[in-house]
Protein backbone atom coordinates (compact mmCIF):
# COMPACT_ATOMS: atom_id res chain seq x y z
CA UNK A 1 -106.69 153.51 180.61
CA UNK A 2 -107.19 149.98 178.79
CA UNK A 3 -103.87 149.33 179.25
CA UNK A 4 -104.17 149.66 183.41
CA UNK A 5 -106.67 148.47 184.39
CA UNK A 6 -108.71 145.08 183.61
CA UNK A 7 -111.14 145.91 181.26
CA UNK A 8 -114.37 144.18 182.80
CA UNK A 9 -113.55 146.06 185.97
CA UNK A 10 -113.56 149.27 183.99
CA UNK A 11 -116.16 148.77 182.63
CA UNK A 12 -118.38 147.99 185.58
CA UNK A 13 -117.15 151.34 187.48
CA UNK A 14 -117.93 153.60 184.69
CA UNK A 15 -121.53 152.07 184.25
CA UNK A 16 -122.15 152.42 187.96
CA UNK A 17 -120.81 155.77 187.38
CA UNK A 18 -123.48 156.44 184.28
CA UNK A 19 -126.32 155.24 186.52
CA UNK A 20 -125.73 157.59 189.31
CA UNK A 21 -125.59 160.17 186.89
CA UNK A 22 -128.66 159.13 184.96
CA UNK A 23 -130.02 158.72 188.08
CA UNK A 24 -130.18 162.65 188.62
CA UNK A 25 -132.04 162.99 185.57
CA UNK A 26 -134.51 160.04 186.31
CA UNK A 27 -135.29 160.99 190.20
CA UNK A 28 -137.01 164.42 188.80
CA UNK A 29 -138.29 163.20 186.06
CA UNK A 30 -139.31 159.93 185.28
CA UNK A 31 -142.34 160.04 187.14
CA UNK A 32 -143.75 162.59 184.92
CA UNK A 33 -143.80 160.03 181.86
CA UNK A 34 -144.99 156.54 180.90
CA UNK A 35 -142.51 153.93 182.37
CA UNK A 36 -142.13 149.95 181.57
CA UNK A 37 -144.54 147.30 183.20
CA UNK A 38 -142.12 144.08 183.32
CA UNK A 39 -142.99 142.47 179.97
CA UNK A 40 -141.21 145.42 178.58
CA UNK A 41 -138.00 144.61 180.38
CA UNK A 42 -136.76 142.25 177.84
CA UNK A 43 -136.57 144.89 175.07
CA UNK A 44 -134.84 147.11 177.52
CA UNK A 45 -132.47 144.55 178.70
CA UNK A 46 -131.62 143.93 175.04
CA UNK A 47 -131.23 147.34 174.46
CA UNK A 48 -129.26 147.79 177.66
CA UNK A 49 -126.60 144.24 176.80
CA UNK A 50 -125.89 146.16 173.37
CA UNK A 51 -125.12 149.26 173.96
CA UNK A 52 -123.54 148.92 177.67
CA UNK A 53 -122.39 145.51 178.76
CA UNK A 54 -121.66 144.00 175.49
CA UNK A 55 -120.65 147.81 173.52
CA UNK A 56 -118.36 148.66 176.81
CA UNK A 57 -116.47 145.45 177.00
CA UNK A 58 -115.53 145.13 173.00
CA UNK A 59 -114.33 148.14 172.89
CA UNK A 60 -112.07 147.91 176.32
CA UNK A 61 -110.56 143.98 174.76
CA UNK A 62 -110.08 145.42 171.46
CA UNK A 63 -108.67 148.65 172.35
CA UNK A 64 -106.54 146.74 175.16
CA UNK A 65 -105.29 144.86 172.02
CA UNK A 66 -105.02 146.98 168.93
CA UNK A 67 -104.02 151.16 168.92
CA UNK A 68 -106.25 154.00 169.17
CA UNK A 69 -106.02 154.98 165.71
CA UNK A 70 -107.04 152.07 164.56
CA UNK A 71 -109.85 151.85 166.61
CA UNK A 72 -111.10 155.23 165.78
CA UNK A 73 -110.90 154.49 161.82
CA UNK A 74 -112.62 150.73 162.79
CA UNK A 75 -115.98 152.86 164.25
CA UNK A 76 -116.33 154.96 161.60
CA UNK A 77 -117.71 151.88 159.88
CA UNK A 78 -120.83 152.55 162.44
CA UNK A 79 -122.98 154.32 159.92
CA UNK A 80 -122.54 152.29 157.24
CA UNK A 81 -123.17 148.95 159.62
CA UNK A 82 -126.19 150.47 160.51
CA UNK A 83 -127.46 151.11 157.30
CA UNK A 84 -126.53 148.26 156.24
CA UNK A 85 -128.43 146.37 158.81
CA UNK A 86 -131.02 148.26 158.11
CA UNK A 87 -131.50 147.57 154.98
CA UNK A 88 -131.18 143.58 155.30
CA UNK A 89 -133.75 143.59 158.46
CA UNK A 90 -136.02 145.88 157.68
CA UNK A 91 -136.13 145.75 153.82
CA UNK A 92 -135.03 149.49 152.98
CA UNK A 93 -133.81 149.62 149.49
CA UNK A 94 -131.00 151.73 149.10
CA UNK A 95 -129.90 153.80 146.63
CA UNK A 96 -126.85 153.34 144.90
CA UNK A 97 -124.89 155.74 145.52
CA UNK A 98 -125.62 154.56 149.46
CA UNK A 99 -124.26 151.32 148.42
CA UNK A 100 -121.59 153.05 146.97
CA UNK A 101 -120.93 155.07 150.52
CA UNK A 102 -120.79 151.60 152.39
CA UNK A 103 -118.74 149.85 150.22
CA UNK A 104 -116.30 152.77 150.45
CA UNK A 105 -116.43 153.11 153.93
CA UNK A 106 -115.03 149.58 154.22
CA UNK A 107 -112.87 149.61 151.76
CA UNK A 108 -111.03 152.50 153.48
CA UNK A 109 -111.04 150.14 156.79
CA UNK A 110 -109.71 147.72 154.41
CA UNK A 111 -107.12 149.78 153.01
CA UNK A 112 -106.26 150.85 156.99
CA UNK A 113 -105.90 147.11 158.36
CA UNK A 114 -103.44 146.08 155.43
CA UNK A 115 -101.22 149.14 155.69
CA UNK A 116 -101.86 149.81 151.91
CA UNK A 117 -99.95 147.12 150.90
CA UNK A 118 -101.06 144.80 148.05
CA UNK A 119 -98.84 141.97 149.31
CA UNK A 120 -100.45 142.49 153.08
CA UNK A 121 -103.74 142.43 151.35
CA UNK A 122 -103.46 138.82 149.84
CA UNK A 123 -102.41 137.49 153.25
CA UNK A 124 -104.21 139.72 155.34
CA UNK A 125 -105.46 138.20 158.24
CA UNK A 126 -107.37 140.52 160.96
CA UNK A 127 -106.03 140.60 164.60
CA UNK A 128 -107.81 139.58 167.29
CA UNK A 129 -108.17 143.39 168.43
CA UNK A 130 -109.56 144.36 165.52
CA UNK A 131 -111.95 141.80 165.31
CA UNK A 132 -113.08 142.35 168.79
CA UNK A 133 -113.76 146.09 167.40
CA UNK A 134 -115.93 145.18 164.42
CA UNK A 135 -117.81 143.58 167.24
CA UNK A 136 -117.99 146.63 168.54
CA UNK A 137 -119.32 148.65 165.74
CA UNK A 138 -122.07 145.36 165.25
CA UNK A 139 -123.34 145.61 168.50
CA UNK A 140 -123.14 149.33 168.81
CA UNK A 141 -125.21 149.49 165.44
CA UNK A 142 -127.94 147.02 167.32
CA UNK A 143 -128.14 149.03 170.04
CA UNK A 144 -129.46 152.51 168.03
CA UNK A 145 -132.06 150.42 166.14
CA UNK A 146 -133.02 148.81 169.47
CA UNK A 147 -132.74 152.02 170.73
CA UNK A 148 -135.00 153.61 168.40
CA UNK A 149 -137.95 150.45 168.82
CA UNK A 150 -137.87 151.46 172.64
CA UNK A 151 -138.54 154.83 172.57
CA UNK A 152 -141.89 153.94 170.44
CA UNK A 153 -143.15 153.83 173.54
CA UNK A 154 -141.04 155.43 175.96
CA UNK A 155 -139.26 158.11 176.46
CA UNK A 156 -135.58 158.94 175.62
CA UNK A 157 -134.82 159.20 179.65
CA UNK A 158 -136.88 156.00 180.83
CA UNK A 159 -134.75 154.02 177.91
CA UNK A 160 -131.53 155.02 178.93
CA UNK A 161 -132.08 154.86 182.30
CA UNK A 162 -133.11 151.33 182.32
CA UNK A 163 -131.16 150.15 179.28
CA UNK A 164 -127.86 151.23 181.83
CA UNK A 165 -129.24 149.78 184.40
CA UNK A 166 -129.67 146.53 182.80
CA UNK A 167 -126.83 146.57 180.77
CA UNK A 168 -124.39 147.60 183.85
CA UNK A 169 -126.19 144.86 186.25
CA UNK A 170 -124.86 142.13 183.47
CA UNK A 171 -121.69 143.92 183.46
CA UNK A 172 -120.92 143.42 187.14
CA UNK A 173 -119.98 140.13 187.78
CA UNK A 174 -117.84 140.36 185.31
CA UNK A 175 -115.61 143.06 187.64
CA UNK A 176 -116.19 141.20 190.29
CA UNK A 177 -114.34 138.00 188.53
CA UNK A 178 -111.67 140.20 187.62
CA UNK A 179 -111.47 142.85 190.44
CA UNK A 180 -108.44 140.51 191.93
CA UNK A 181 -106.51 141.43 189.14
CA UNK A 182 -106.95 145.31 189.03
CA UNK A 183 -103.63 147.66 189.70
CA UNK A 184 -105.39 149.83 192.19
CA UNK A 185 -102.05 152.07 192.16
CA UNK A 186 -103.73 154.20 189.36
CA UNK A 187 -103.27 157.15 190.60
CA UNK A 188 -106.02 160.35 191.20
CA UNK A 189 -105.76 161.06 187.51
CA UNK A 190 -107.03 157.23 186.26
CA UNK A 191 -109.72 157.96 188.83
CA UNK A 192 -111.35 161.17 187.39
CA UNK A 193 -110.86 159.79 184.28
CA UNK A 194 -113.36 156.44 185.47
CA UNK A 195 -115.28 159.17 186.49
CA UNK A 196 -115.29 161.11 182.65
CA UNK A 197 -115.96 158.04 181.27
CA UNK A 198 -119.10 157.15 183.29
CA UNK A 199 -120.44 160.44 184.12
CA UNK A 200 -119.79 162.08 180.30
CA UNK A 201 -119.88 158.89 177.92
CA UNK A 202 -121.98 156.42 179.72
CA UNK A 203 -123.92 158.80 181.13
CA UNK A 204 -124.95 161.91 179.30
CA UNK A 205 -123.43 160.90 176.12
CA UNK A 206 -126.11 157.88 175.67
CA UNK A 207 -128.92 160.22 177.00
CA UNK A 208 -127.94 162.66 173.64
CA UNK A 209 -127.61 160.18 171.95
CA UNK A 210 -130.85 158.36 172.30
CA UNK A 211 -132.55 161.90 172.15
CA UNK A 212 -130.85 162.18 168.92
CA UNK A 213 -131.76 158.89 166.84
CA UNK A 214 -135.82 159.76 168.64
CA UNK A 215 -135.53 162.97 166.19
CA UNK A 216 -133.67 161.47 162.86
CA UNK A 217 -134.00 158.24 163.51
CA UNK A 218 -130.69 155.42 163.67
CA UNK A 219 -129.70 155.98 160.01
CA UNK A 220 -128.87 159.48 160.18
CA UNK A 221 -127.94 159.69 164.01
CA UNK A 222 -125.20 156.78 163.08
CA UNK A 223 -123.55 159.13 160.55
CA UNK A 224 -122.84 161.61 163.31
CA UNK A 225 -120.55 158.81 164.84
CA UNK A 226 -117.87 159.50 161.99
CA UNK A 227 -117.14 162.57 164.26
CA UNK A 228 -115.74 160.60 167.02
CA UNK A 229 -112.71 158.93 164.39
CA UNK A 230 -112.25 162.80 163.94
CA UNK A 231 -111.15 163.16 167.14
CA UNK A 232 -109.87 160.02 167.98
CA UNK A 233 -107.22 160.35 165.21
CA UNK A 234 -106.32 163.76 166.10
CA UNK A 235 -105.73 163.08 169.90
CA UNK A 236 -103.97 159.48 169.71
CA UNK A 237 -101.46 161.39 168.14
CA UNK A 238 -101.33 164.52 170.07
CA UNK A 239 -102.13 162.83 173.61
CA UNK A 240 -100.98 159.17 173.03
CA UNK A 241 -97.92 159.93 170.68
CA UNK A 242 -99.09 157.18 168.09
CA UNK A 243 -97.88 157.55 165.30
CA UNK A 244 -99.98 158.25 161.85
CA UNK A 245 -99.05 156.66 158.84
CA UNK A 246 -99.82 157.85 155.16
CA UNK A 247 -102.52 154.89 155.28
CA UNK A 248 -104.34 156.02 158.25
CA UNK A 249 -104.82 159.07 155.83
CA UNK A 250 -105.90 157.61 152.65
CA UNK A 251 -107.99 155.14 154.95
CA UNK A 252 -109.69 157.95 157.30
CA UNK A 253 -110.09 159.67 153.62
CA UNK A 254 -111.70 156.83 152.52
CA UNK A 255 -114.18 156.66 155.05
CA UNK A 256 -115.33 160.03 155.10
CA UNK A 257 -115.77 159.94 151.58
CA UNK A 258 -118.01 156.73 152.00
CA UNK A 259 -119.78 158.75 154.63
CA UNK A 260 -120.62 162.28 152.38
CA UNK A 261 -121.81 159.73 150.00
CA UNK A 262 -124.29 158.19 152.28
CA UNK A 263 -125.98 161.08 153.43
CA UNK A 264 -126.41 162.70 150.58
CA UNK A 265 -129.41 160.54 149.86
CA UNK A 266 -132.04 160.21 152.24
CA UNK A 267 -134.66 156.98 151.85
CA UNK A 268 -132.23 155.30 154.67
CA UNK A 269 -133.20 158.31 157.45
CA UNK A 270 -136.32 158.67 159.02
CA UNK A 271 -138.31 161.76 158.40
CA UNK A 272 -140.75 162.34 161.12
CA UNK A 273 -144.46 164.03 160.21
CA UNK A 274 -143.94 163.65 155.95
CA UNK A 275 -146.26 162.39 153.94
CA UNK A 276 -143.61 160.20 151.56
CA UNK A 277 -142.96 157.18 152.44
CA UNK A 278 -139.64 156.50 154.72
CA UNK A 279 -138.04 154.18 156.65
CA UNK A 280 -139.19 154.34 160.09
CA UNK A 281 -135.55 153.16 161.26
């Protein structure tokens, strides 16, 4: 869908999309709960730029410029991001074999972006796609710890709710600029896919997800994101016809290994109602 349509304009219709969807949700019940006076609309706005306007448009320019696969194996470096920034911003010590489970994830990114190739390795130099995806996964990573700071004070619904709003408002004159340049001859099956993609991902996808990291916190809810490279492997080749090389294997391999290795400890996760002390993130 990347390829056919101009990715800011995408973007904008599926958060539009989200929001009337959310928008069910909120009419019935966000009266019921606390909601934000306007000196919280900065942290919501923040939240909302992460995760939707500035989450949405890296990954439509990077995917517009690199392959599926490749973006798939690129987010599975989520958890360990977020971990990672964890660690450096809010002082949780890790344990080793956590470092070891980031390190691994990334060297199995590493191994994906060089094609295994020694000689590729020594001049490797990342593509502009790709780059634009580790964006991605940075800004992605913000946006659960963000996430999580929010709904210290407000419910799961109220922060998604506003965050899309917010983060769909910036998004907009963005697909305005660019509407000029959109193929409108997409067809009815682009347009119920717009509609998947707001209603499902934007919209109910980010109210699970939010839910989820208010229960286990950002650490462990970012692990859970290594199921989406899962997929994404397995249907860019059965869907897209790309192609999957022995190093998309021993990368993917990689990662998942990296990822078994960083939940197997637990001083990164938060564990709500113990009496040990955890990381709140």
């Amino acid at each position: 869908m990347a390829q056919r349509i101009n990715p800011f304009v995408l973007a904008a219709l599926r958060g539009w999309v989200g929001m009337v969807v959310l928008s069910f949700f909120a009419f019935w019940q966000i009266r019921k709960v606390p909601r934000p006076k306007w000196r919280d609309m900065g942290l919501l706005a923040l939240v909302g730029s992460m995760g939707i306007t500035l989450a949405y448009l890296t990954y439509l320019i990077g995917l517009k410029n690199s392959t599926a696969t490749n973006a798939a194996i690129i987010t599975a470096a989520l958890p360990a991001v977020t971990n990672a920034l964890l660690i450096v911003g809010w002082k949780v010590k890790p344990s080793r074999l956590e470092v070891v489970g980031i390190g691994t994830s990334f060297l199995g990114l590493l191994f994906v972006f060089t094609q295994g190739s020694i000689t590729e390795l020594l001049r490797f130099r990342m593509s502009y796609g790709e780059l634009v995806l580790c964006g991605n996964v940075l800004v992605s990573a913000l946006f659960s710890i963000l996430g999580q700071k929010a709904m210290k004070r407000f419910s799961p619904l109220v922060v998604t709710f506003y965050a899309s709003f917010w983060g769909t408002l910036f998004l907009t004159p963005f697909g305005v600029w660019n509407v000029s340049r959109v193929n409108w001859n997409i067809g009815w099956s682009g347009w119920l896919l717009i509609l998947y993609m707001g209603g499902v991902i934007t919209g109910l996808a980010n109210l699970f997800n939010l839910y989820g990291i208010k229960l286990i916190g950002s650490g462990r809810a970012a692990i859970y994101g290594n199921m989406s490279p899962v997929f994404g492997i397995l249907l860019s080749g059965v869907i897209l016809g790309e192609h999957l090389a022995w190093y998309h294997w021993v990368g993917f391999t990689l990662v998942m290994t990296g990822v078994v290795c960083g939940v197997s400890q637990t001083n990164l996760i938060h564990k709500p109602q113990t009496k040990a002390k955890t990381s709140k993130l």
